[in-house]
PDB file of N, CA and C in Angstrom:
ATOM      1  N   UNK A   1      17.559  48.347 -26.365  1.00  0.00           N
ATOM      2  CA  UNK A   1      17.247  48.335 -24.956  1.00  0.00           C
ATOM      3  C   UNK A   1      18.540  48.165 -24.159  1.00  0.00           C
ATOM      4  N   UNK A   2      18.619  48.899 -23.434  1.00  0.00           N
ATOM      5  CA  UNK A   2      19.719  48.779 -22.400  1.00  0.00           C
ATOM      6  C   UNK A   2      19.949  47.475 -21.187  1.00  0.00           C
ATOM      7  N   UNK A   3      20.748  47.089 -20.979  1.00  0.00           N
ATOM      8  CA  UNK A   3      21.066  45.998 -20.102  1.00  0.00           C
ATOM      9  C   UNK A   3      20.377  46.001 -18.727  1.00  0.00           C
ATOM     10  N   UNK A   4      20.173  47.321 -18.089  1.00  0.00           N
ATOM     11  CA  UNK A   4      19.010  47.723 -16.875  1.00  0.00           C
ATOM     12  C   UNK A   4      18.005  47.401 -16.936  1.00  0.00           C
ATOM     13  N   UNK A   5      17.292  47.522 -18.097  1.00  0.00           N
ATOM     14  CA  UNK A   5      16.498  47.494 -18.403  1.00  0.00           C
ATOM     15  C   UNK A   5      15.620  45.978 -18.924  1.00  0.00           C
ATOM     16  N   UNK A   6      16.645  45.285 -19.771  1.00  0.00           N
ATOM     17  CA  UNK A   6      16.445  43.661 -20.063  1.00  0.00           C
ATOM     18  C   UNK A   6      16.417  43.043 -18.596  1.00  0.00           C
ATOM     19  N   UNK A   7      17.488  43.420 -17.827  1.00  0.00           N
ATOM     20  CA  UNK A   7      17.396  42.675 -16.244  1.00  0.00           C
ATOM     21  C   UNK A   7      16.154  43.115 -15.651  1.00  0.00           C
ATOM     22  N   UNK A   8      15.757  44.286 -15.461  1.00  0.00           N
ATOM     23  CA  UNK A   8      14.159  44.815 -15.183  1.00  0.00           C
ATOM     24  C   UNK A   8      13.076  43.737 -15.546  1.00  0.00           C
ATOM     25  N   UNK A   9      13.079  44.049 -16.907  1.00  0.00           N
ATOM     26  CA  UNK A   9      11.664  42.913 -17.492  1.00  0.00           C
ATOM     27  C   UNK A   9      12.170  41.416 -17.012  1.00  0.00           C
ATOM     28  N   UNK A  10      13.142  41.202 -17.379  1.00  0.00           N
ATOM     29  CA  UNK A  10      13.536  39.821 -16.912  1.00  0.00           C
ATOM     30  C   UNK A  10      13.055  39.337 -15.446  1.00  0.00           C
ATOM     31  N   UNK A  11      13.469  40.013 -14.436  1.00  0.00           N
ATOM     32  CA  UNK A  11      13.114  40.138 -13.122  1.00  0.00           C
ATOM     33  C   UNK A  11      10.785  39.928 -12.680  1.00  0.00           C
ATOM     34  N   UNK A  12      10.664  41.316 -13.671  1.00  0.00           N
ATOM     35  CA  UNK A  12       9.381  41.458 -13.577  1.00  0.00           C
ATOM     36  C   UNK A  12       8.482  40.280 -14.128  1.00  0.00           C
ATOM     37  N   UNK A  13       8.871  39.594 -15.101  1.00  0.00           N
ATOM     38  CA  UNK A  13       8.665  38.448 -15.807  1.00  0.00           C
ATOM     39  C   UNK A  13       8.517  37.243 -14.969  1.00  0.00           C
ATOM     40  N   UNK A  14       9.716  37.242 -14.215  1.00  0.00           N
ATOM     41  CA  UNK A  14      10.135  36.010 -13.021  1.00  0.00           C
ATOM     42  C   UNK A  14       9.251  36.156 -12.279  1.00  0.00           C
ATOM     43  N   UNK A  15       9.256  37.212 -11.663  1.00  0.00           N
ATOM     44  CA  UNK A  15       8.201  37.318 -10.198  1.00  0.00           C
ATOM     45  C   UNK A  15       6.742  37.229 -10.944  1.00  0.00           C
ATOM     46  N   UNK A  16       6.078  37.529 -11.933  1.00  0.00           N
ATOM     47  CA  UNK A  16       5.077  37.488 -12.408  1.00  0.00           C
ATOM     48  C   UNK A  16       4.577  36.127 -12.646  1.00  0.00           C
ATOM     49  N   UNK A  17       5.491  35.066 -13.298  1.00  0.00           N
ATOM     50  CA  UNK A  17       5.348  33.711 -13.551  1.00  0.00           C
ATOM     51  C   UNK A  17       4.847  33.249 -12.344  1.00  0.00           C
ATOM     52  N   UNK A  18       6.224  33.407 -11.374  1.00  0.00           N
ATOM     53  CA  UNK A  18       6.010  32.578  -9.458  1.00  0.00           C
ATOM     54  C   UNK A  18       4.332  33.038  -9.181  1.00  0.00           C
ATOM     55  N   UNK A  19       4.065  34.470  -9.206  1.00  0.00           N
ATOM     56  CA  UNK A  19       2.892  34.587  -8.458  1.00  0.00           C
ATOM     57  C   UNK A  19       1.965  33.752  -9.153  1.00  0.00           C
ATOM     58  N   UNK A  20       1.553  34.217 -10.670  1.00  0.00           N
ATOM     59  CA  UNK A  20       0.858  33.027 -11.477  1.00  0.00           C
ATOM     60  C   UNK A  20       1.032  31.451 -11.103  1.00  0.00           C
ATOM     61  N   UNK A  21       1.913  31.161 -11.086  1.00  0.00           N
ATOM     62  CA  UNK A  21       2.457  29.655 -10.632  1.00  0.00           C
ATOM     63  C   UNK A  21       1.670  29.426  -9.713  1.00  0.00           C
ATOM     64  N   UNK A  22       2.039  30.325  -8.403  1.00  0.00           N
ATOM     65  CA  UNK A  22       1.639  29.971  -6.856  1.00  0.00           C
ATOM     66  C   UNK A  22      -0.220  29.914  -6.912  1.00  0.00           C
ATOM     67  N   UNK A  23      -0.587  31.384  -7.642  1.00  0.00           N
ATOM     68  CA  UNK A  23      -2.242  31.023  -7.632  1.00  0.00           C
ATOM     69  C   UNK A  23      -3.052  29.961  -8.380  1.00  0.00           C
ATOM     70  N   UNK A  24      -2.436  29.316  -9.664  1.00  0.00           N
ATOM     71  CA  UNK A  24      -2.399  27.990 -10.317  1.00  0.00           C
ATOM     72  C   UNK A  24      -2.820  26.566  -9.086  1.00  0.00           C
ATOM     73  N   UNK A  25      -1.603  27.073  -8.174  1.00  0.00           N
ATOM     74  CA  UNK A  25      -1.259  25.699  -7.717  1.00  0.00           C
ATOM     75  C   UNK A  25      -2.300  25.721  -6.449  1.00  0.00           C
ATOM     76  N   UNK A  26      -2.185  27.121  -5.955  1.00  0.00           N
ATOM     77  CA  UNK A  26      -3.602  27.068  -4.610  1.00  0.00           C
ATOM     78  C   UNK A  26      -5.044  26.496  -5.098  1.00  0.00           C
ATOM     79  N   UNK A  27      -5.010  27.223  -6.058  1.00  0.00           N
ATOM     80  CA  UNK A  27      -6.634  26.887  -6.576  1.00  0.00           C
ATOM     81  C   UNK A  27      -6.874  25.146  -6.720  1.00  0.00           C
ATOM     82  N   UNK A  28      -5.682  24.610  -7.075  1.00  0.00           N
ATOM     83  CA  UNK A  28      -5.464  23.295  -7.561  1.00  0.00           C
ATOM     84  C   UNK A  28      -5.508  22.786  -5.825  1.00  0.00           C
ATOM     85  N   UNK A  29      -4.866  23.022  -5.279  1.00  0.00           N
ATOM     86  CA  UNK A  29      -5.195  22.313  -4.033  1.00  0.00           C
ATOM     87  C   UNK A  29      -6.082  23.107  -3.214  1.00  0.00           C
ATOM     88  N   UNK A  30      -6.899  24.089  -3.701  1.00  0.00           N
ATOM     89  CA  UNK A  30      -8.165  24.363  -2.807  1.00  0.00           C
ATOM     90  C   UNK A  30      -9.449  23.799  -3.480  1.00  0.00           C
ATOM     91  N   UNK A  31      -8.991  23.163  -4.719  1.00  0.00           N
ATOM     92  CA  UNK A  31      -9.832  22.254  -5.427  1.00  0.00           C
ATOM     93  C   UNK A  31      -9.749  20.722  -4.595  1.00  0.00           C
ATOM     94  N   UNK A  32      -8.478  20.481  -4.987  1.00  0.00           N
ATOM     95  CA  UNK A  32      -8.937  18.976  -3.924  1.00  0.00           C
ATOM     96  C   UNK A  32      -8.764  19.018  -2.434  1.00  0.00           C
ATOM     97  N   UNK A  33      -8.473  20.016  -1.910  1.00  0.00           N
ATOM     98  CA  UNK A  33      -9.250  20.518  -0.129  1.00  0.00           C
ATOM     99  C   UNK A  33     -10.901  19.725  -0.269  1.00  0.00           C
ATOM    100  N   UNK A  34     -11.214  21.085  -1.010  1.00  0.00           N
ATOM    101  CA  UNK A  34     -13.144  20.572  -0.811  1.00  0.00           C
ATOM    102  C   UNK A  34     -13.161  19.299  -1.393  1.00  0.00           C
ATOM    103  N   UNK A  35     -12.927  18.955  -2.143  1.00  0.00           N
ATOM    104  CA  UNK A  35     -13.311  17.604  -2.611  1.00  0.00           C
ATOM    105  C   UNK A  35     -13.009  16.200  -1.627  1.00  0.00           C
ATOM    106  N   UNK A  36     -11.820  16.281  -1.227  1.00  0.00           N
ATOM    107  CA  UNK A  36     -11.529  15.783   0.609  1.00  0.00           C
ATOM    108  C   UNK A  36     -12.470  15.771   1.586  1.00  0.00           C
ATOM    109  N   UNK A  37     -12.861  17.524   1.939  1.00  0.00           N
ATOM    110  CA  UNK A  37     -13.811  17.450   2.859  1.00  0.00           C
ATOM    111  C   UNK A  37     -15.423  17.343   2.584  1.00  0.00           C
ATOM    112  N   UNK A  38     -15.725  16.784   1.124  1.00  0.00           N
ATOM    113  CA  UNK A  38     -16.630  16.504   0.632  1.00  0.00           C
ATOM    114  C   UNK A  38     -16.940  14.819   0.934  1.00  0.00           C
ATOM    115  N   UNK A  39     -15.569  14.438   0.687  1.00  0.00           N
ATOM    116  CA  UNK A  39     -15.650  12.519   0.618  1.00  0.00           C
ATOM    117  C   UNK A  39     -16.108  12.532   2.045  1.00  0.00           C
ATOM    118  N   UNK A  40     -15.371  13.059   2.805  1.00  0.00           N
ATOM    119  CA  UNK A  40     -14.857  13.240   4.650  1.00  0.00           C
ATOM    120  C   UNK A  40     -16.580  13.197   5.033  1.00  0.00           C
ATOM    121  N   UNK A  41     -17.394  14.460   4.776  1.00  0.00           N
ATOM    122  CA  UNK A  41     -18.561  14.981   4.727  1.00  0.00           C
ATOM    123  C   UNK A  41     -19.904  13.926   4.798  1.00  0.00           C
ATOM    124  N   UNK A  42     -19.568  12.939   3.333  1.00  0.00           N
ATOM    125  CA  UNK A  42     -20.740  11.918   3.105  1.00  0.00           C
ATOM    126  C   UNK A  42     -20.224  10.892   4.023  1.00  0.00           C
ATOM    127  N   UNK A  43     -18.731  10.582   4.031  1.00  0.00           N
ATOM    128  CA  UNK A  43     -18.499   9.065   4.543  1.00  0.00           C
ATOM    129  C   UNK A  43     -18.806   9.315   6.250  1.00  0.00           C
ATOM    130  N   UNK A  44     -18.858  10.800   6.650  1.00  0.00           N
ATOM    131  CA  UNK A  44     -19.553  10.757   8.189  1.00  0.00           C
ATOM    132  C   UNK A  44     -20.995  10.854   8.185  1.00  0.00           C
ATOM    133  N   UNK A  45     -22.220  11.269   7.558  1.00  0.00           N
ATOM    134  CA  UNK A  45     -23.078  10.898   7.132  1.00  0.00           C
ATOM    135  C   UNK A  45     -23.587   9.604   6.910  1.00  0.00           C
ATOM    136  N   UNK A  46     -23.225   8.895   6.220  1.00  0.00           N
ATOM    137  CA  UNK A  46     -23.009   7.491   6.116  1.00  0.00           C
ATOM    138  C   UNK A  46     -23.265   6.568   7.393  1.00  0.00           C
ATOM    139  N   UNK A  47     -21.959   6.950   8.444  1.00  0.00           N
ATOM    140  CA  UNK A  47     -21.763   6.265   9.407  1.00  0.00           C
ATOM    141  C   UNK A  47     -22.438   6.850  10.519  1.00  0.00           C
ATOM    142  N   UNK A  48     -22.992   7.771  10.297  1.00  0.00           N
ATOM    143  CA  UNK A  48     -24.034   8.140  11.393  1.00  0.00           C
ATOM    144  C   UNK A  48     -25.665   7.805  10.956  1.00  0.00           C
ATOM    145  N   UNK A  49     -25.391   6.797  11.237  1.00  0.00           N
ATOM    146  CA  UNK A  49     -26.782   5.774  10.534  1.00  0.00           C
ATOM    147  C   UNK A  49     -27.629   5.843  12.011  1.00  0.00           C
ATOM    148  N   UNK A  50     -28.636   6.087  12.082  1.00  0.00           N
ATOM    149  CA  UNK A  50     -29.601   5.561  13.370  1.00  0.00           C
ATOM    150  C   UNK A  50     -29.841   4.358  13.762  1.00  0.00           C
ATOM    151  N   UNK A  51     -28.961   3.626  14.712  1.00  0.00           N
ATOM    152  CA  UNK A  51     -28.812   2.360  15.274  1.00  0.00           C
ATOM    153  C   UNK A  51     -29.482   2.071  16.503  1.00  0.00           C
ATOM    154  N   UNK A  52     -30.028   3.338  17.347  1.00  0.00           N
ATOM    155  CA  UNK A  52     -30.543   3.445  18.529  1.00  0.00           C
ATOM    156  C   UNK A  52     -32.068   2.854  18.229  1.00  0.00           C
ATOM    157  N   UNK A  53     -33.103   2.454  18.766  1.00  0.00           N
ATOM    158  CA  UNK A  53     -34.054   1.883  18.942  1.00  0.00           C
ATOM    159  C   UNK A  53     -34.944   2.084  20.098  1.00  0.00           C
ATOM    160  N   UNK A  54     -36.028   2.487  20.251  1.00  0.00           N
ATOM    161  CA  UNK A  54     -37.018   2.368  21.534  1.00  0.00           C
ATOM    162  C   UNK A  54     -37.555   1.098  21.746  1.00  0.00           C
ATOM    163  N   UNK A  55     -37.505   0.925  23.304  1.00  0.00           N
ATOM    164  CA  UNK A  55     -38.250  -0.301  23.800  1.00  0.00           C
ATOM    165  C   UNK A  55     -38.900  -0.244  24.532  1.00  0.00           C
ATOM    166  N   UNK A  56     -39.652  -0.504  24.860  1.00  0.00           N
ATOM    167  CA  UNK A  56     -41.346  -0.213  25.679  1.00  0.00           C
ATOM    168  C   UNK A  56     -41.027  -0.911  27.173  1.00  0.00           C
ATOM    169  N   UNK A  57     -41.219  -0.366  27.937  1.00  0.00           N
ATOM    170  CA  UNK A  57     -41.326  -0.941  29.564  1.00  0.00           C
ATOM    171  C   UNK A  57     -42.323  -1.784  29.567  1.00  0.00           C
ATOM    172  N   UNK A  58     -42.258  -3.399  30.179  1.00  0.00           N
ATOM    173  CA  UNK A  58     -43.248  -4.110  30.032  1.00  0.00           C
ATOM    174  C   UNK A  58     -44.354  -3.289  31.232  1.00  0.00           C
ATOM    175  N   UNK A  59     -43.873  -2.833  32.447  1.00  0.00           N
ATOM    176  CA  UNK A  59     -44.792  -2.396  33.671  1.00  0.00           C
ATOM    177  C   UNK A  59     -45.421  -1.235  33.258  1.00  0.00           C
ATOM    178  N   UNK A  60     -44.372   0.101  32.450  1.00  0.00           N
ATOM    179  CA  UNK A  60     -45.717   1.053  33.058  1.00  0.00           C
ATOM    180  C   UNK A  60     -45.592   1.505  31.086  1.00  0.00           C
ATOM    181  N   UNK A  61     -45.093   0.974  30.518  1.00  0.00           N
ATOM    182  CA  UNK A  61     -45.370   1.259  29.175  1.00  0.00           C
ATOM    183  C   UNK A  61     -44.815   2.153  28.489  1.00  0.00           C
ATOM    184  N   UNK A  62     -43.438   2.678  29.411  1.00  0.00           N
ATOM    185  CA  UNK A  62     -43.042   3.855  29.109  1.00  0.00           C
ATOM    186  C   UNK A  62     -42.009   3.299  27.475  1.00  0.00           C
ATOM    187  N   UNK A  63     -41.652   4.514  26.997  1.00  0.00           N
ATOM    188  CA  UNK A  63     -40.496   4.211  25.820  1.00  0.00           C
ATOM    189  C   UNK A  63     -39.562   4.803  26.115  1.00  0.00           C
ATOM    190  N   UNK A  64     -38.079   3.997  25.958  1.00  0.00           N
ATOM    191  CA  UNK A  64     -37.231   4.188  26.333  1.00  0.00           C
ATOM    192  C   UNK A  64     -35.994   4.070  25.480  1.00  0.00           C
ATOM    193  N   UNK A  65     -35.042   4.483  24.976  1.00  0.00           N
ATOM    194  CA  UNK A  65     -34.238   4.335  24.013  1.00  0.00           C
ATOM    195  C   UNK A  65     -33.129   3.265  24.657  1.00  0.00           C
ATOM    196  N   UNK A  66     -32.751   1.953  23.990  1.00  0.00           N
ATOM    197  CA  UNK A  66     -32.466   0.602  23.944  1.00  0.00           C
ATOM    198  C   UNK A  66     -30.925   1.153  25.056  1.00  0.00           C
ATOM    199  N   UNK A  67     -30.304   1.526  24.130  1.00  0.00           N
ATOM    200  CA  UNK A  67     -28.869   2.295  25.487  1.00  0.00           C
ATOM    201  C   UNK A  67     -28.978   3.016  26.496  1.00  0.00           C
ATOM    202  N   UNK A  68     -30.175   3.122  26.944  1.00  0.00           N
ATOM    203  CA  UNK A  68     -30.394   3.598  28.438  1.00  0.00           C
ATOM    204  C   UNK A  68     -31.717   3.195  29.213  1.00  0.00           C
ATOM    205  N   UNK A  69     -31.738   1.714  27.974  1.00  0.00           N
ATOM    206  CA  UNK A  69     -32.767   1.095  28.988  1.00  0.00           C
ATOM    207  C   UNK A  69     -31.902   0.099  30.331  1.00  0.00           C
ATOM    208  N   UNK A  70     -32.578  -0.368  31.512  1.00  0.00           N
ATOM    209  CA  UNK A  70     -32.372  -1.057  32.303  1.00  0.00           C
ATOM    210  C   UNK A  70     -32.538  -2.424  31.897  1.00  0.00           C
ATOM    211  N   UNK A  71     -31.497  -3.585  31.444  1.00  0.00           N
ATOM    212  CA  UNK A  71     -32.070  -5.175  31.089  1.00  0.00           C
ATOM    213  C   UNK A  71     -32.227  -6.096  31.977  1.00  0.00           C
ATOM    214  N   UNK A  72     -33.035  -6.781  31.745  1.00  0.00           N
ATOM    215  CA  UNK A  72     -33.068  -8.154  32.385  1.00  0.00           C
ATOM    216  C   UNK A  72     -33.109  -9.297  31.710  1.00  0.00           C
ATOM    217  N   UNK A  73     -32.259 -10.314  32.157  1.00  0.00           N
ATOM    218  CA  UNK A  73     -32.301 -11.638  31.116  1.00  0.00           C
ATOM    219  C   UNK A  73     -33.174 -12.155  31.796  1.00  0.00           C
ATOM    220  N   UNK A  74     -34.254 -13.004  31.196  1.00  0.00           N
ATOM    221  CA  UNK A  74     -34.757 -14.191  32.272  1.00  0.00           C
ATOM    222  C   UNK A  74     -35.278 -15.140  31.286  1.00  0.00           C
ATOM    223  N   UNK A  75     -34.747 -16.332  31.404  1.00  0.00           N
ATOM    224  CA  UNK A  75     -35.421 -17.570  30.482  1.00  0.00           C
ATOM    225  C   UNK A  75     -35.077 -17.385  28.942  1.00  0.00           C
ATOM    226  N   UNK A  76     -33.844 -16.956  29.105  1.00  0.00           N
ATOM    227  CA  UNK A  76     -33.710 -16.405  27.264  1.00  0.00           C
ATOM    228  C   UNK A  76     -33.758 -15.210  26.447  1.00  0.00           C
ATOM    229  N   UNK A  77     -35.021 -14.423  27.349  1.00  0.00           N
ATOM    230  CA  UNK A  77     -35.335 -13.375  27.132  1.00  0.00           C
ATOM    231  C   UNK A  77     -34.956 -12.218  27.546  1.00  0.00           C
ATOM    232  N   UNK A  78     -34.795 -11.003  26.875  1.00  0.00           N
ATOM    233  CA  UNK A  78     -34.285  -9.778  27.637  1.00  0.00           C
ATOM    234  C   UNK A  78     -35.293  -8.695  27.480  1.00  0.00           C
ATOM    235  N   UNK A  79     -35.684  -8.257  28.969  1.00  0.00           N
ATOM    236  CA  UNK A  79     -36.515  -7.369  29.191  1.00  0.00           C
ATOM    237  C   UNK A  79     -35.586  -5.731  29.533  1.00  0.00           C
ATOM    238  N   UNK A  80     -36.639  -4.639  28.709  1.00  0.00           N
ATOM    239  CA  UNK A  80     -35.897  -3.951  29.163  1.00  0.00           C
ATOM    240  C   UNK A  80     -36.930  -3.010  30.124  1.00  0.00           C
ATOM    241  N   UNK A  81     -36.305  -2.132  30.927  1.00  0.00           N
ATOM    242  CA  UNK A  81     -37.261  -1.172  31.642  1.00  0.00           C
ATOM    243  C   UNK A  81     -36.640   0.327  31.386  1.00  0.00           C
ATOM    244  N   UNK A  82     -37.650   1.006  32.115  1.00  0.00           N
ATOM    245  CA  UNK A  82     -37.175   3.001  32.335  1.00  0.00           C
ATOM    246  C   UNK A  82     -36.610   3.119  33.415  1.00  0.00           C
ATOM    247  N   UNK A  83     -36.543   2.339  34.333  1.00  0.00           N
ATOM    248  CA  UNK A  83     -35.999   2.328  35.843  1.00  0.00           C
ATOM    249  C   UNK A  83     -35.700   1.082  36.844  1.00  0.00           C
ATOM    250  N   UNK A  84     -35.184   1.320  37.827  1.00  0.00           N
ATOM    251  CA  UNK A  84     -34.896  -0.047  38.500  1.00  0.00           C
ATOM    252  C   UNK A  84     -36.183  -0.198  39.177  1.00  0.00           C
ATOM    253  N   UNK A  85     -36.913   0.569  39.678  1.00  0.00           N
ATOM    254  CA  UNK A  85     -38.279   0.722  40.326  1.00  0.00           C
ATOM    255  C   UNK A  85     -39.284  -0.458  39.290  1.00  0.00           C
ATOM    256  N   UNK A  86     -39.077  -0.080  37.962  1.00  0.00           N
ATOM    257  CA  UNK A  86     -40.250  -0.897  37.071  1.00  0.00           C
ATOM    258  C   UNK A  86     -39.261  -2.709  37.204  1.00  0.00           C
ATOM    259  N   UNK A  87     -37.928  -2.260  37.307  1.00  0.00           N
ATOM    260  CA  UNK A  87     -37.552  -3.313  36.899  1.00  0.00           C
ATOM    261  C   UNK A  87     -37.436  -4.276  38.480  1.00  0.00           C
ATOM    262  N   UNK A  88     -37.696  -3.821  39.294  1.00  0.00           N
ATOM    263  CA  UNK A  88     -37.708  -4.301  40.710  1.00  0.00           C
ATOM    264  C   UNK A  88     -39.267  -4.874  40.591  1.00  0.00           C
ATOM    265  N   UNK A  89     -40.072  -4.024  40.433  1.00  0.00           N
ATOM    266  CA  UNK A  89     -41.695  -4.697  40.833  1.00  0.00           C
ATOM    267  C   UNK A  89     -42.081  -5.304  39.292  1.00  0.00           C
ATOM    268  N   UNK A  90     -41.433  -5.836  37.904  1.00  0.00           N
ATOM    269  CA  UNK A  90     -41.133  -6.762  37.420  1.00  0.00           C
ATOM    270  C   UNK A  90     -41.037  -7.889  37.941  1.00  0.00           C
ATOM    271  N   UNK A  91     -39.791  -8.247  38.492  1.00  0.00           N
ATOM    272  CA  UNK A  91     -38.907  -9.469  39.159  1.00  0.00           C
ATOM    273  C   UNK A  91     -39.689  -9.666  40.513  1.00  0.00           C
ATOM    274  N   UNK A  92     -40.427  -8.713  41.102  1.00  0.00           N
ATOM    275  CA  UNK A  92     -40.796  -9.260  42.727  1.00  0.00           C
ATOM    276  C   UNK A  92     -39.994  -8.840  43.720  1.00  0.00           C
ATOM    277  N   UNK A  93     -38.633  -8.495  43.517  1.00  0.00           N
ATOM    278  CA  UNK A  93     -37.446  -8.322  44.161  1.00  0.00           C
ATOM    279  C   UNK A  93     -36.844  -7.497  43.974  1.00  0.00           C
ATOM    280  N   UNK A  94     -36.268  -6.809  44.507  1.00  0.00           N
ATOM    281  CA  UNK A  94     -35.064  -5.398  44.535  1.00  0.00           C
ATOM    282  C   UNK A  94     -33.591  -5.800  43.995  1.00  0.00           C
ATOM    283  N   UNK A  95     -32.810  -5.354  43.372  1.00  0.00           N
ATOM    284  CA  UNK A  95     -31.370  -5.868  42.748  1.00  0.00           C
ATOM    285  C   UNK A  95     -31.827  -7.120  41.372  1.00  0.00           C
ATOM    286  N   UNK A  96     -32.811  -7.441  40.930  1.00  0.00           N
ATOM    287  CA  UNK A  96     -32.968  -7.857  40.060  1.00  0.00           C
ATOM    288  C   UNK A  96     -32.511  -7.362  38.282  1.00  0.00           C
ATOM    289  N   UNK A  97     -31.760  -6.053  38.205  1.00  0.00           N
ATOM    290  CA  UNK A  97     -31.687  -5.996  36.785  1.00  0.00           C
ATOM    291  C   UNK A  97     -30.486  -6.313  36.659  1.00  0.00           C
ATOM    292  N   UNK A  98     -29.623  -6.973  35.431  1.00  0.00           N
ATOM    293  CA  UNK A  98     -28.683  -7.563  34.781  1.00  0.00           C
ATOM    294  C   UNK A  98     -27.329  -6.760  35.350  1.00  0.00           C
TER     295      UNK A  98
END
């Protein structure tokens, strides 16, 4: 074999390894990509737990979800309402919620 020719394969050899190499190593980190956005995936799952709660208007009975109810403390207790209207003719008085 001629010297052109050994440098040829030699060359073709090299670049053949790198590309092999390079698709080796993607797959290897497109393996632990997903597996990342797998952990990522459950541990937001997880933390999106349902913490919200309904609470019933003592006046007109409505249900209302706990973070957008209207409160009132009185005597210990916390009332919640659907509006300042329920929570006004509650108390007797207007400006009565917390």
């Amino acid at each position: 074999m001629s010297p052109q020719r050994l440098l040829i394969l030699a060359l073709l050899l090299y670049i053949g390894w790198r590309l092999v190499r390079n698709l080796i190593r993607d797959k290897i980190q497109d393996q632990a990509d997903r597996q990342q956005q797998e952990k990522e995936k459950k541990k937001k799952q997880e933390s999106e737990t349902v913490e919200d709660v309904l609470v019933e208007d003592p006046i007109c009975h409505t249900l209302v979800p706990k973070h957008q109810a209207i409160r009132l403390r009185q005597q210990g207790k916390t009332y919640y309402f659907c509006s300042d209207a329920c929570c006004d003719k509650f108390t007797g008085k207007p400006g009565g919620k917390e």
